[in-house]
N, C-alpha and C. Protein backbone atom coordinates (compact mmCIF):
# COMPACT_ATOMS: atom_id res chain seq x y z
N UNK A 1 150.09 57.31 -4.20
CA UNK A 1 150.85 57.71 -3.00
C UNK A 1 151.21 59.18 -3.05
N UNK A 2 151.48 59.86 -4.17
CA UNK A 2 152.46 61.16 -4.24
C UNK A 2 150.82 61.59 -4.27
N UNK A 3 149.23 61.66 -4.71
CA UNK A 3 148.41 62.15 -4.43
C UNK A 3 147.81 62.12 -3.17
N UNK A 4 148.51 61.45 -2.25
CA UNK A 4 147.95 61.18 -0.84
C UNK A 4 148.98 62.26 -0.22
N UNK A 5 150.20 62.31 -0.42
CA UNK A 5 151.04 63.37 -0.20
C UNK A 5 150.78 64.93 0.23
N UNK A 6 150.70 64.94 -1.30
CA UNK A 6 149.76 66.44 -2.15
C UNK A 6 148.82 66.33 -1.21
N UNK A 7 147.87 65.82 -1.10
CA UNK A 7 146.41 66.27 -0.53
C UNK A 7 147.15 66.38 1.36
N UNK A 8 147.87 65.59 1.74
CA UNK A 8 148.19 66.00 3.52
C UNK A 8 148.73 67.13 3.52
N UNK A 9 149.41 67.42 2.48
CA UNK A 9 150.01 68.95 3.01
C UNK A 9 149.46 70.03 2.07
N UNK A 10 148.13 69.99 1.43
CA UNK A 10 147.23 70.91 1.20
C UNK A 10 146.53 71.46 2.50
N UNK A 11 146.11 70.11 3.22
CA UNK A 11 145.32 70.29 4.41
C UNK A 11 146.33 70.81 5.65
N UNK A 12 147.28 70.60 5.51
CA UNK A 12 147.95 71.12 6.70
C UNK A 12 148.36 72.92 6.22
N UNK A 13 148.58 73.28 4.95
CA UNK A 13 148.25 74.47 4.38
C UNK A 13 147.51 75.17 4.61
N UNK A 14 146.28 74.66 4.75
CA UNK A 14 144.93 75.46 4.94
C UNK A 14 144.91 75.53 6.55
N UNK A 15 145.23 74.35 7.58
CA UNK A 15 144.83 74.41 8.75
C UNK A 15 145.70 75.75 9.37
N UNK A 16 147.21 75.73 8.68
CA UNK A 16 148.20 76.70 9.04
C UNK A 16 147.77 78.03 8.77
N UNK A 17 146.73 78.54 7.58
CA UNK A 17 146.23 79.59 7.11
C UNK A 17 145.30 80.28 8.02
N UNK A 18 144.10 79.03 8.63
CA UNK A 18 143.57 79.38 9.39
C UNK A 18 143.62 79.68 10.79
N UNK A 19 144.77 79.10 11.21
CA UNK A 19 145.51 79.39 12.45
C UNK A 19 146.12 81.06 12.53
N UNK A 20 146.58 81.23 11.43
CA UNK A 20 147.14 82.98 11.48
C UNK A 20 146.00 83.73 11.15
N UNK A 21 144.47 83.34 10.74
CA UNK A 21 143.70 84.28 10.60
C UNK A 21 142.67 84.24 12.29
N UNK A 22 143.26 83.30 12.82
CA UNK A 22 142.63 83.54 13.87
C UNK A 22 143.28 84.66 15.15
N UNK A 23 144.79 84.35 14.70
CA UNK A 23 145.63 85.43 15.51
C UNK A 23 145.42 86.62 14.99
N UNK A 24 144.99 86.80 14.06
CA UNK A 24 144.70 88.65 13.59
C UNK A 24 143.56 88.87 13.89
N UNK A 25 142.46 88.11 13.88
CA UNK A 25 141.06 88.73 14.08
C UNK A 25 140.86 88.83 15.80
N UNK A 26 142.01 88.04 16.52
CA UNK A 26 142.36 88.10 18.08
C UNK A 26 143.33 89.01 18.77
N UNK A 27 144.15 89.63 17.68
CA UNK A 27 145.18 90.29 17.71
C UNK A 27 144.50 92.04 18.40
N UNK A 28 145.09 92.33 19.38
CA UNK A 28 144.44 94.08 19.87
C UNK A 28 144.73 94.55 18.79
N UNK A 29 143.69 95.81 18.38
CA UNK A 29 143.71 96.75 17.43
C UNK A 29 144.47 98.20 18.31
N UNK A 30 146.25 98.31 18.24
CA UNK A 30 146.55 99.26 19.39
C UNK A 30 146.11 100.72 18.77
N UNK A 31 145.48 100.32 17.24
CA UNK A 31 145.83 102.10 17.19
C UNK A 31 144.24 102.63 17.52
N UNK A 32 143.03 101.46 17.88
CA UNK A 32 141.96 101.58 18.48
C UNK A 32 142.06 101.92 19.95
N UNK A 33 143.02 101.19 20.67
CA UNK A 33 143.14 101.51 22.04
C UNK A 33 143.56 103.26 22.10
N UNK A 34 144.70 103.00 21.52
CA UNK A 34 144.73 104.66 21.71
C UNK A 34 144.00 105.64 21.39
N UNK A 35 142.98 105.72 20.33
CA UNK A 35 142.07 106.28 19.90
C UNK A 35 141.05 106.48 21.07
N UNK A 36 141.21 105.18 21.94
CA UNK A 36 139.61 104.96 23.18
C UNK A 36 140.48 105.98 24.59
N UNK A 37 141.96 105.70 24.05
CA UNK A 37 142.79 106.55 25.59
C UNK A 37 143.15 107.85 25.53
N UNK A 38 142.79 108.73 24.21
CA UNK A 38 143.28 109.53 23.66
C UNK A 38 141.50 110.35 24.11
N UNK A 39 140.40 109.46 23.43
CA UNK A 39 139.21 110.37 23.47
C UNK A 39 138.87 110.30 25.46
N UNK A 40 139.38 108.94 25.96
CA UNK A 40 138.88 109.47 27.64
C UNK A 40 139.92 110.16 28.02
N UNK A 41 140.81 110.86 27.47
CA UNK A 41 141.55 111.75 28.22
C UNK A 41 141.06 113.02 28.32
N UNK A 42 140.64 113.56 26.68
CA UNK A 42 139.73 114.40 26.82
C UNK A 42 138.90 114.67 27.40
N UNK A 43 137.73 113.57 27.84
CA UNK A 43 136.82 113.11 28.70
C UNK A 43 137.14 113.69 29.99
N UNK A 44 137.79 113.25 30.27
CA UNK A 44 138.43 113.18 31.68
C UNK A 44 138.92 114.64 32.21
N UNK A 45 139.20 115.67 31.07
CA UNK A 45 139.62 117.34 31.74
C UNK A 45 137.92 117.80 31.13
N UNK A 46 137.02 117.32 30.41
CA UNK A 46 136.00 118.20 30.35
C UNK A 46 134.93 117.13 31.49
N UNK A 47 135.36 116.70 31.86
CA UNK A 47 134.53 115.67 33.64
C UNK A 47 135.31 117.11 34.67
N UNK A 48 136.68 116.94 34.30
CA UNK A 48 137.39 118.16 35.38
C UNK A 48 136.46 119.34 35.93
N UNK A 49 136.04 119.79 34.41
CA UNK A 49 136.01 120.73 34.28
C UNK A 49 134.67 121.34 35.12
N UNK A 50 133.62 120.24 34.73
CA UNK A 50 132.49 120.41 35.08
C UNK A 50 132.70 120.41 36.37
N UNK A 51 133.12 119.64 36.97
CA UNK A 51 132.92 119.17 38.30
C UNK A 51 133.25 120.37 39.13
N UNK A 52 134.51 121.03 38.83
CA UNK A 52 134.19 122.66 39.11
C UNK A 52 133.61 123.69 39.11
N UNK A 53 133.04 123.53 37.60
CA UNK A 53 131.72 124.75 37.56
C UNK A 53 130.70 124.29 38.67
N UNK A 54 130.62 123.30 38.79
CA UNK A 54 129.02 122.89 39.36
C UNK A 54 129.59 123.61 41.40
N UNK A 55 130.36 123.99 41.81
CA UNK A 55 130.85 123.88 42.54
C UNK A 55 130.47 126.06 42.64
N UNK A 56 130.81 126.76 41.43
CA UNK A 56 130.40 127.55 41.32
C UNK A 56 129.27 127.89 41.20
N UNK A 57 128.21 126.93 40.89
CA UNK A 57 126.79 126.76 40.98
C UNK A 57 126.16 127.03 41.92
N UNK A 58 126.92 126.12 43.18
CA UNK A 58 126.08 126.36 44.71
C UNK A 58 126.30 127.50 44.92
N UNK A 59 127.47 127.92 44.53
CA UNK A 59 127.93 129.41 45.83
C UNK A 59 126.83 130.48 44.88
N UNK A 60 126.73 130.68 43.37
CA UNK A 60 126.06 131.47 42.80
C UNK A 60 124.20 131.35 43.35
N UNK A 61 123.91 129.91 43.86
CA UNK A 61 122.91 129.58 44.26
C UNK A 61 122.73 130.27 45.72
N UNK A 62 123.93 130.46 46.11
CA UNK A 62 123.61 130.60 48.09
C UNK A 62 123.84 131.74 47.84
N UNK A 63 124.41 132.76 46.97
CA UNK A 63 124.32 134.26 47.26
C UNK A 63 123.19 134.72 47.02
N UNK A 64 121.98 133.97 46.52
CA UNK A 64 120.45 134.69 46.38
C UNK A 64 119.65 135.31 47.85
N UNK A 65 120.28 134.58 48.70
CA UNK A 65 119.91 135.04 50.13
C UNK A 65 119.91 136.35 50.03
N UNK A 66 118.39 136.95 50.69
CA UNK A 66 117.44 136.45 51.51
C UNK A 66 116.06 136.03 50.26
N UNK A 67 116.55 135.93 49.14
CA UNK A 67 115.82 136.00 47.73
C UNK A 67 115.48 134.50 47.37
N UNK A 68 114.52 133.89 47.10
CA UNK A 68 114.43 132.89 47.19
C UNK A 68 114.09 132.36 45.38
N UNK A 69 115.21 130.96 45.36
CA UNK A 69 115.52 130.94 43.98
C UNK A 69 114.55 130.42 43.19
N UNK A 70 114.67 131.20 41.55
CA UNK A 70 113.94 130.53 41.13
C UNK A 70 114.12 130.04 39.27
N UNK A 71 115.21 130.86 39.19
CA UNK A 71 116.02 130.09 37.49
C UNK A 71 117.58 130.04 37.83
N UNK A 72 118.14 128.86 36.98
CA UNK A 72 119.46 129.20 36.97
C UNK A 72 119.63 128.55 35.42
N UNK A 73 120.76 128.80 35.33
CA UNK A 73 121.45 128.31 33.99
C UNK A 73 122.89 128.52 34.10
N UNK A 74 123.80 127.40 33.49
CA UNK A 74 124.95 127.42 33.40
C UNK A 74 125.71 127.54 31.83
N UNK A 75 126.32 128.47 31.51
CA UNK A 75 126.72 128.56 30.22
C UNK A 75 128.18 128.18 30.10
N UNK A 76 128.36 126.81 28.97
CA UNK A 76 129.48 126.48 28.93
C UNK A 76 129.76 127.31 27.22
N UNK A 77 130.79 127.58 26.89
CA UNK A 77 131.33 127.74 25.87
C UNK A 77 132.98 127.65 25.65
N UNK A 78 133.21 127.35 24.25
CA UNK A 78 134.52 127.55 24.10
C UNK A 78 135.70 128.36 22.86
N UNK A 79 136.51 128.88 23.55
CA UNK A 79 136.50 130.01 23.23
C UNK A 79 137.29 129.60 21.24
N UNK A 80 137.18 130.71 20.44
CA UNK A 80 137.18 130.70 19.08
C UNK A 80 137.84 131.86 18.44
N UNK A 81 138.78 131.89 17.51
CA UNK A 81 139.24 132.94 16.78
C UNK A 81 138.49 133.82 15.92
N UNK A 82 137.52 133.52 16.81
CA UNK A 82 136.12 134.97 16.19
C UNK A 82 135.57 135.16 17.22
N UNK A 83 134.80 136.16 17.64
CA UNK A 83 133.96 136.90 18.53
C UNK A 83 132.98 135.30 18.64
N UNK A 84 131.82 135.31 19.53
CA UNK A 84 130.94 134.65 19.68
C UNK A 84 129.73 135.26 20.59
N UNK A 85 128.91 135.01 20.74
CA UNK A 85 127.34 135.05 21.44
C UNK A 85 126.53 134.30 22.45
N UNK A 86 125.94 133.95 22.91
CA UNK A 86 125.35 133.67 23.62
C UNK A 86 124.33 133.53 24.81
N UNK A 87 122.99 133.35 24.20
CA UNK A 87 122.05 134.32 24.71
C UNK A 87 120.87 133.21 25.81
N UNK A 88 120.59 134.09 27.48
CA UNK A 88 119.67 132.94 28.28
C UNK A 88 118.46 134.00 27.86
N UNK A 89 117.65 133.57 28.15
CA UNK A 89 116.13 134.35 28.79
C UNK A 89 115.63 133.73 29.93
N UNK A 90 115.48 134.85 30.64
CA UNK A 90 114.99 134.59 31.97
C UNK A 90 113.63 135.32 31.96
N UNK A 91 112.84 134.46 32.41
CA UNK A 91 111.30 135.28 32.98
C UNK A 91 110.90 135.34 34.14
N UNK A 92 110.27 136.57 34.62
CA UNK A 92 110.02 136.99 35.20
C UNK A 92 108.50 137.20 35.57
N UNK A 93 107.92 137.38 36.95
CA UNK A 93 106.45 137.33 37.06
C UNK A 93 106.69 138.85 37.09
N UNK A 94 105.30 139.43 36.59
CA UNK A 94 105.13 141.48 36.76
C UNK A 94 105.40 141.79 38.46
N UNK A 95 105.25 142.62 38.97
CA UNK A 95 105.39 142.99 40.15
C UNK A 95 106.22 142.36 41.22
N UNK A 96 107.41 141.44 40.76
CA UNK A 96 108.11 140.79 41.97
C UNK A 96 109.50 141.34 41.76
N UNK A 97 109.70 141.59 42.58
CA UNK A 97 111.44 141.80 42.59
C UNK A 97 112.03 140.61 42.74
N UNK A 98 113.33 140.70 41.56
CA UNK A 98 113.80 139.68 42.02
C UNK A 98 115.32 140.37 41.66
N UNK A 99 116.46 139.46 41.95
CA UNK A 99 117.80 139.36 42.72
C UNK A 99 118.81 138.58 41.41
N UNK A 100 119.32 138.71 40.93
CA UNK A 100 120.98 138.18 39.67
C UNK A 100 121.57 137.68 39.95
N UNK A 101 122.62 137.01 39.93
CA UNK A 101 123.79 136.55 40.34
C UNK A 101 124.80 135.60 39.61
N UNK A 102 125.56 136.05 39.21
CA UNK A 102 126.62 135.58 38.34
C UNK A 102 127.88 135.09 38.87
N UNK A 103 128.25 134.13 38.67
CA UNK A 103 129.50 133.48 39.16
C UNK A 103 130.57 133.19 37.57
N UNK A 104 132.07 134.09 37.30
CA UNK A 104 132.75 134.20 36.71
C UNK A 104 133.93 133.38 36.92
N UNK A 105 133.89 132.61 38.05
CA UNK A 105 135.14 131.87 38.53
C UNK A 105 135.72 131.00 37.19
N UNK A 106 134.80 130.43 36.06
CA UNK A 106 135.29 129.56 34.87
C UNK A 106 135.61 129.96 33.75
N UNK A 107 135.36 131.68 33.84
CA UNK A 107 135.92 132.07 33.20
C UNK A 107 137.86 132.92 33.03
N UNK A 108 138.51 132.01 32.61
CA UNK A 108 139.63 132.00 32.85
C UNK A 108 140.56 132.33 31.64
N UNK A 109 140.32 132.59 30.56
CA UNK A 109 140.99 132.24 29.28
C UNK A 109 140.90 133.88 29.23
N UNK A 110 140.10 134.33 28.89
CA UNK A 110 140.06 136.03 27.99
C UNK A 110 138.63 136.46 29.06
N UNK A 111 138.48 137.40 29.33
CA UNK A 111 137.32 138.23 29.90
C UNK A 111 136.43 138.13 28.94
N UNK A 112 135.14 138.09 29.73
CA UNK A 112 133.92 138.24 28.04
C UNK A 112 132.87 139.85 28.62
N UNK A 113 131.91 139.23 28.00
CA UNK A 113 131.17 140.49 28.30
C UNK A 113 129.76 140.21 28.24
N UNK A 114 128.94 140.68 29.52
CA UNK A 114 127.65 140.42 29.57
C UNK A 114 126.07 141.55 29.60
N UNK A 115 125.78 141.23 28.72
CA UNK A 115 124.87 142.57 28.50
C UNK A 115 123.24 141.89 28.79
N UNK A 116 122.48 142.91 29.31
CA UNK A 116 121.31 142.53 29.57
C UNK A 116 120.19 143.45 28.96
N UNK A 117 119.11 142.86 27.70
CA UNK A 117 118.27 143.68 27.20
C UNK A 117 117.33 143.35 27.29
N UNK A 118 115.92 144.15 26.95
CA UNK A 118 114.39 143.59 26.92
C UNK A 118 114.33 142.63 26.16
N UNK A 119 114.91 142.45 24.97
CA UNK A 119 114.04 141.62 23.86
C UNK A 119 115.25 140.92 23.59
N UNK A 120 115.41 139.87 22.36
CA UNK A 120 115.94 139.03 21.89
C UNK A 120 117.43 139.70 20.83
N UNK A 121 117.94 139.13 21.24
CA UNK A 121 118.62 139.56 19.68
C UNK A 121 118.16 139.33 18.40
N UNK A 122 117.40 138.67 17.90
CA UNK A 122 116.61 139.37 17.01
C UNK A 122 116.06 140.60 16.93
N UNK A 123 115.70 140.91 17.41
CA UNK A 123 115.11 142.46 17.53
C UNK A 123 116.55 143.73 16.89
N UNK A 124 116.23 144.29 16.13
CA UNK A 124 116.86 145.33 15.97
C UNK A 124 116.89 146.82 16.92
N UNK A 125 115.37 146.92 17.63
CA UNK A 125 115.35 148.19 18.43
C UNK A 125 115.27 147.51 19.76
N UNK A 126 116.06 146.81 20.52
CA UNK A 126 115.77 146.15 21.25
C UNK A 126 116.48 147.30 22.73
N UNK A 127 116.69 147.08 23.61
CA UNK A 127 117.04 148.37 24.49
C UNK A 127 118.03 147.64 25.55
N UNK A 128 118.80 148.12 26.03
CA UNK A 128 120.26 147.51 27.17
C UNK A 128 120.15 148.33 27.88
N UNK A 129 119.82 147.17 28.82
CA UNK A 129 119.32 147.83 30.53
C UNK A 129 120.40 147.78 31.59
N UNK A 130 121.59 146.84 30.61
CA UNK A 130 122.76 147.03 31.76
C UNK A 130 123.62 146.15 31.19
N UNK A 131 125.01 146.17 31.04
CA UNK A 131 126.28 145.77 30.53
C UNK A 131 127.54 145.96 31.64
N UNK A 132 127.94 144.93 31.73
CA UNK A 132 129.22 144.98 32.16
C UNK A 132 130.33 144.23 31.31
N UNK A 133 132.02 145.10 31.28
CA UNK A 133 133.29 144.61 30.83
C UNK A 133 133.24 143.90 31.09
N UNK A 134 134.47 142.91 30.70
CA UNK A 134 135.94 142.26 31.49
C UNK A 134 135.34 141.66 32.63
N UNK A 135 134.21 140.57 32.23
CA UNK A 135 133.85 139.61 33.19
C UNK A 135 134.72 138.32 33.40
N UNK A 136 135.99 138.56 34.42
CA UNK A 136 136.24 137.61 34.75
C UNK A 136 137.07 136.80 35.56
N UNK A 137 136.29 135.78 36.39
CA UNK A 137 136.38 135.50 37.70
C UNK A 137 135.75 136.11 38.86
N UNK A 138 135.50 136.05 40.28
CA UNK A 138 134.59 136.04 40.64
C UNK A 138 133.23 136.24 40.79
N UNK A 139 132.39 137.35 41.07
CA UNK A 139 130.86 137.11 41.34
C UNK A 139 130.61 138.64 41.29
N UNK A 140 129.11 138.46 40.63
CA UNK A 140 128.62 140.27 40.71
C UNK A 140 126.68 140.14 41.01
N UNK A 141 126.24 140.67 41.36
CA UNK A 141 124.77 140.83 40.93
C UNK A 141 124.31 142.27 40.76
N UNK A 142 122.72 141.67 40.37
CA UNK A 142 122.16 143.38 40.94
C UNK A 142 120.61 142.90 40.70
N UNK A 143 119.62 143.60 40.80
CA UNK A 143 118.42 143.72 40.93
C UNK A 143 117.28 143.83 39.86
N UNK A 144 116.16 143.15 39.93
CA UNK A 144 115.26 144.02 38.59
C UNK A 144 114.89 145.28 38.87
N UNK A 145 114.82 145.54 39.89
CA UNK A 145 114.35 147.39 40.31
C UNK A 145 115.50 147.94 39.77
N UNK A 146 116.93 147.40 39.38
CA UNK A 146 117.97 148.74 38.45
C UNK A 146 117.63 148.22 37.53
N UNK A 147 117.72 147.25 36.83
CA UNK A 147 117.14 147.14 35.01
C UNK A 147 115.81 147.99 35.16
N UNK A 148 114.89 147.55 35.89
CA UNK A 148 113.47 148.64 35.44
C UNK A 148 113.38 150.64 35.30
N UNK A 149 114.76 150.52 36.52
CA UNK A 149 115.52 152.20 36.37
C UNK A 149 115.85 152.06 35.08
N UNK A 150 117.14 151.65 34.75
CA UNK A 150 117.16 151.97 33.62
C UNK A 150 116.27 151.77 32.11
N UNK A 151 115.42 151.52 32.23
CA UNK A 151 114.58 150.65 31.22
C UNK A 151 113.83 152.31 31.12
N UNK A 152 113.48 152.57 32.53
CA UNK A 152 112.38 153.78 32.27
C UNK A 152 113.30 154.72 32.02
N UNK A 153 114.65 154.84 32.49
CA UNK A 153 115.23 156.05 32.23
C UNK A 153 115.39 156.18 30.71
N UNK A 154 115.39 155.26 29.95
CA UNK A 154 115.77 155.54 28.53
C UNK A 154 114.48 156.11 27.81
N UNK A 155 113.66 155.44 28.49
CA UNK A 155 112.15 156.14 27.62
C UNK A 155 111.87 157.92 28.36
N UNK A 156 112.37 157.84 29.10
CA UNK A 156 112.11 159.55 29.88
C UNK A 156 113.04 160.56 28.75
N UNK A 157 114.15 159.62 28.94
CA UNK A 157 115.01 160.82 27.70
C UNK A 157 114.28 160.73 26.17
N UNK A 158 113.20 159.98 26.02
CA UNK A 158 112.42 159.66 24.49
C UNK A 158 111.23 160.94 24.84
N UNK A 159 110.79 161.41 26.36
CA UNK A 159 109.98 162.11 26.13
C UNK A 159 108.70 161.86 26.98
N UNK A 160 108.12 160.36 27.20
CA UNK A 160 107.56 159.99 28.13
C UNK A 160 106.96 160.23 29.55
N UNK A 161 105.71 160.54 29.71
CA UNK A 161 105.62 161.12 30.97
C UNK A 161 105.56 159.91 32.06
N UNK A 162 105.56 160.64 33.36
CA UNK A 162 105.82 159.74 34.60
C UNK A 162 104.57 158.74 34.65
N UNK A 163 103.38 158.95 34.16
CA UNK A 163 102.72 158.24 33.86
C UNK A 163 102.25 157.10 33.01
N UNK A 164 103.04 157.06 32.18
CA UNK A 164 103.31 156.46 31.01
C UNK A 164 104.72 155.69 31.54
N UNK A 165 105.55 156.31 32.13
CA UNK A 165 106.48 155.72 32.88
C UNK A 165 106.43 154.81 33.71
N UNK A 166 105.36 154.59 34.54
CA UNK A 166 105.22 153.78 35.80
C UNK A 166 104.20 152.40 35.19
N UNK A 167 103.78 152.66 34.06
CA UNK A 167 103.37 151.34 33.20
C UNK A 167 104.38 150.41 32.53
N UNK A 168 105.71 150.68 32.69
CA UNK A 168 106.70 150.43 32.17
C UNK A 168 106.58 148.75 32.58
N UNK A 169 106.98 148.00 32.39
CA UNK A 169 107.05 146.76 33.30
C UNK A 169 107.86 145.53 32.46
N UNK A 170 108.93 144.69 32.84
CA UNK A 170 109.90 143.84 32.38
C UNK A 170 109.11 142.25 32.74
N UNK A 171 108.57 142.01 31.72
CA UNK A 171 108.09 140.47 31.68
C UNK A 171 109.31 139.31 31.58
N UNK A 172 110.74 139.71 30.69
CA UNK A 172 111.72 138.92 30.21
C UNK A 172 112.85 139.65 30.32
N UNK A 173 113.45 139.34 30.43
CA UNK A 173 115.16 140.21 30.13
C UNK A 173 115.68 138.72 29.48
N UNK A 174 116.48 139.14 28.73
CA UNK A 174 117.81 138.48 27.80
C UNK A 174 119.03 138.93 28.19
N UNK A 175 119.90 137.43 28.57
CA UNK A 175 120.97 137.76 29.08
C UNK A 175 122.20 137.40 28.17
N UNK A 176 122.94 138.45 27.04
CA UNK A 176 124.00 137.86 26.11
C UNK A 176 125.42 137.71 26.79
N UNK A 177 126.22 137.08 26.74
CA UNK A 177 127.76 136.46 27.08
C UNK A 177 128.20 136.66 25.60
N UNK A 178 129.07 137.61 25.12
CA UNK A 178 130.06 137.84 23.84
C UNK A 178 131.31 136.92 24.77
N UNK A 179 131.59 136.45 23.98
CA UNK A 179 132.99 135.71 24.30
C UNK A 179 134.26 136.02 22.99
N UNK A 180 135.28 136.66 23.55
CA UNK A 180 136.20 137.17 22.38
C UNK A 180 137.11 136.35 21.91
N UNK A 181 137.30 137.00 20.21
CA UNK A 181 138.25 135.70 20.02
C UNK A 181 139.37 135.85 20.78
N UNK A 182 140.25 134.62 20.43
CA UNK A 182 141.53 134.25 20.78
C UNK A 182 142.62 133.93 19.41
N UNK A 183 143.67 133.54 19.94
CA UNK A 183 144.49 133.15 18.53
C UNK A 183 144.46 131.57 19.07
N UNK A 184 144.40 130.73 18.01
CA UNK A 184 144.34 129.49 18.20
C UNK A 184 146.21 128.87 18.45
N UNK A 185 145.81 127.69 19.51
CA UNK A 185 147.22 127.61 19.51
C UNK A 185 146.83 126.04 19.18
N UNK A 186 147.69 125.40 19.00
CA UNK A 186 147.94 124.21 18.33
C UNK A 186 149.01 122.80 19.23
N UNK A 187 148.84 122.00 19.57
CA UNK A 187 149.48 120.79 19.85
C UNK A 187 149.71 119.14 19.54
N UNK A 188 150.87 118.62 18.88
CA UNK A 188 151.02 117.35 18.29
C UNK A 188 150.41 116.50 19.34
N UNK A 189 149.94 115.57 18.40
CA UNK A 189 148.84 114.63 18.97
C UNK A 189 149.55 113.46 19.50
N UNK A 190 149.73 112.84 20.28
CA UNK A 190 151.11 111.66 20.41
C UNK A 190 150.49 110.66 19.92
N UNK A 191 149.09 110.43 19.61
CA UNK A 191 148.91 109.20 18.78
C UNK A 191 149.30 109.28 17.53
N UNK A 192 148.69 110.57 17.03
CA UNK A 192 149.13 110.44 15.56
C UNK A 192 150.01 111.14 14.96
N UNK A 193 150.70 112.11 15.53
CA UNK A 193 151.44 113.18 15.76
C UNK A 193 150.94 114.36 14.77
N UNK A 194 149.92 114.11 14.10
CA UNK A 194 149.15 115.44 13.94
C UNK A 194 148.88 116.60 14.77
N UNK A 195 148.87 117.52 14.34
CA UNK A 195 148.40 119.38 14.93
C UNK A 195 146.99 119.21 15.03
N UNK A 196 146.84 119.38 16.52
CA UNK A 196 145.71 119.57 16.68
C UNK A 196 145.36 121.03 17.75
N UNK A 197 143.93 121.25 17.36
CA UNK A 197 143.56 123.06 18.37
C UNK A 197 143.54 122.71 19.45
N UNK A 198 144.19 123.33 20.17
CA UNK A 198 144.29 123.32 22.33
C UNK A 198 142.79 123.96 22.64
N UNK A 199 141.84 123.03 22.76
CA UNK A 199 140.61 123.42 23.03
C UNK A 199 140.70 124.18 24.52
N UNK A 200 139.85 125.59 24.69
CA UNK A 200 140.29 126.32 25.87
C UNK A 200 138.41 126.27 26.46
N UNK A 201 138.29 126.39 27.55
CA UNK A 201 136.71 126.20 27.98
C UNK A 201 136.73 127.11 28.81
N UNK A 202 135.25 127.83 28.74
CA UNK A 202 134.86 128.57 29.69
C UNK A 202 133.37 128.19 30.26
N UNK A 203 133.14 128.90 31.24
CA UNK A 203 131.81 129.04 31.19
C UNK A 203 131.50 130.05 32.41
N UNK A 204 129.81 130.57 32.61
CA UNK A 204 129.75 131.55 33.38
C UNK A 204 127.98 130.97 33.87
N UNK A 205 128.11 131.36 35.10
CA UNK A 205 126.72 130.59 35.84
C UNK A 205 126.09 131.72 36.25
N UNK A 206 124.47 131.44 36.04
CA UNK A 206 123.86 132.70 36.68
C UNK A 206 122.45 132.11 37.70
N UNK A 207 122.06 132.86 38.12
CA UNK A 207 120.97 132.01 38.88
C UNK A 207 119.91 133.86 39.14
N UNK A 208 118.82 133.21 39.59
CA UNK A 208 117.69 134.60 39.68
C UNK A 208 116.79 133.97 40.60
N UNK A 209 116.21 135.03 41.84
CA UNK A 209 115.62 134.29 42.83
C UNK A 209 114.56 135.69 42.98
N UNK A 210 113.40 135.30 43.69
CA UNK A 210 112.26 136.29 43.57
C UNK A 210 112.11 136.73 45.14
N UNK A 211 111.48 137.73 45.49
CA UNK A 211 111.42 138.60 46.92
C UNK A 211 110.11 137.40 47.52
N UNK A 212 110.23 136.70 48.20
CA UNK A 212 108.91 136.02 49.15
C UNK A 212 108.52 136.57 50.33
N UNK A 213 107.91 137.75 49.44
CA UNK A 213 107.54 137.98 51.37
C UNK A 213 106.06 137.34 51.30
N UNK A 214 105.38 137.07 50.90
CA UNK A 214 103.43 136.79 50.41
C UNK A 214 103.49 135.88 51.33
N UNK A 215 102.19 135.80 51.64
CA UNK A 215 101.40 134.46 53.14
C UNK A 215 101.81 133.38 52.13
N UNK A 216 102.22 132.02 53.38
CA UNK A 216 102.29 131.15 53.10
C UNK A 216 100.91 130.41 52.91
């Protein structure tokens, strides 16, 4: 009898054991939820974010008029307690003019700076056909007929005759974005109350459209 005992409330032991391992493996994991509400929040200002640039996209797209488009690129970056880089290449057919256009509206944090050369940054003798400051916020362009001015003007001061000059011709330009540092600022995390970096975003849109006048 006292072994019939023993053995009912072994089994009711075990059934009770398995009853609380079913409430934990059913139980929400909250510090997972917050982890999933914490990363779509983030989500959710770099969705912001975009959804604005792209907005600077069209208008950088519709100022190519009467130039009809034919590269764009959108450069996101974010900004860092060191200098940074960032380099497009755009190509170009020989003999067409074509038209720039930059839209600065996302850039909002620190001004950057955009320089335009023949060759790559790799290149050590590479040549800058045009730079501008303190890019930031609204819109600028300009032309390949002034990069090709200046392109030839630098070889005229090398010595170059006008003939040798007018062979000159821009297959590629490289377009760099320096983005400057910042000082990092820092904010407690409310999930975990860790210090974390106040990520800051920029970005800068460009687009390039070619002269159509040729028979359809």
């Amino acid at each position: 009898m006292n072994n019939m005992k023993r053995y009912k409330s072994y089994i009711k032991l075990l059934a009770g054991l398995a009853f609380m391992g079913l409430l934990v493996s059913f139980a929400p994991d909250q510090k997972e939820d917050k982890k999933k509400k914490s990363s779509k929040g983030g989500m959710d200002a770099a969705s912001e974010f975009k959804s604005q640039v792209a907005g600077y996209r069209q208008a950088c797209k519709a100022a190519l008029k009467p130039f009809r488009y034919s590269f764009g690129r959108t450069t996101y970056f974010n900004y860092k307690p060191y200098n940074t880089m960032k380099e497009v290449e755009v190509a170009l057919i020989l003999n067409s003019d074509y038209k720039f256009t930059f839209n600065a509206d996302g850039v909002t944090v620190e001004p950057i700076q955009v320089s335009v050369y023949n060759k790559p940054a790799s290149y050590n003798n590479r040549i800058l056909i045009f730079e501008k400051k303190s890019v930031s916020g609204g819109s600028f362009e300009f032309t390949s007929e002034k990069l090709l001015e200046n392109m030839r003007n630098h070889y005229k001061e090398k010595g170059l005759s006008d003939y040798e000059l007018e062979k000159i011709l821009l297959s590629k330009v490289y377009v760099d974005y320096t983005i400057p540092a910042i000082d990092e600022e820092f904010e407690e995390d409310p999930d975990t109350g860790r210090r974390k970096v106040v990520v800051k975003r920029g970005a800068i849109v460009f687009a390039s459209g070619y002269e159509n006048l040729g028979y359809k």
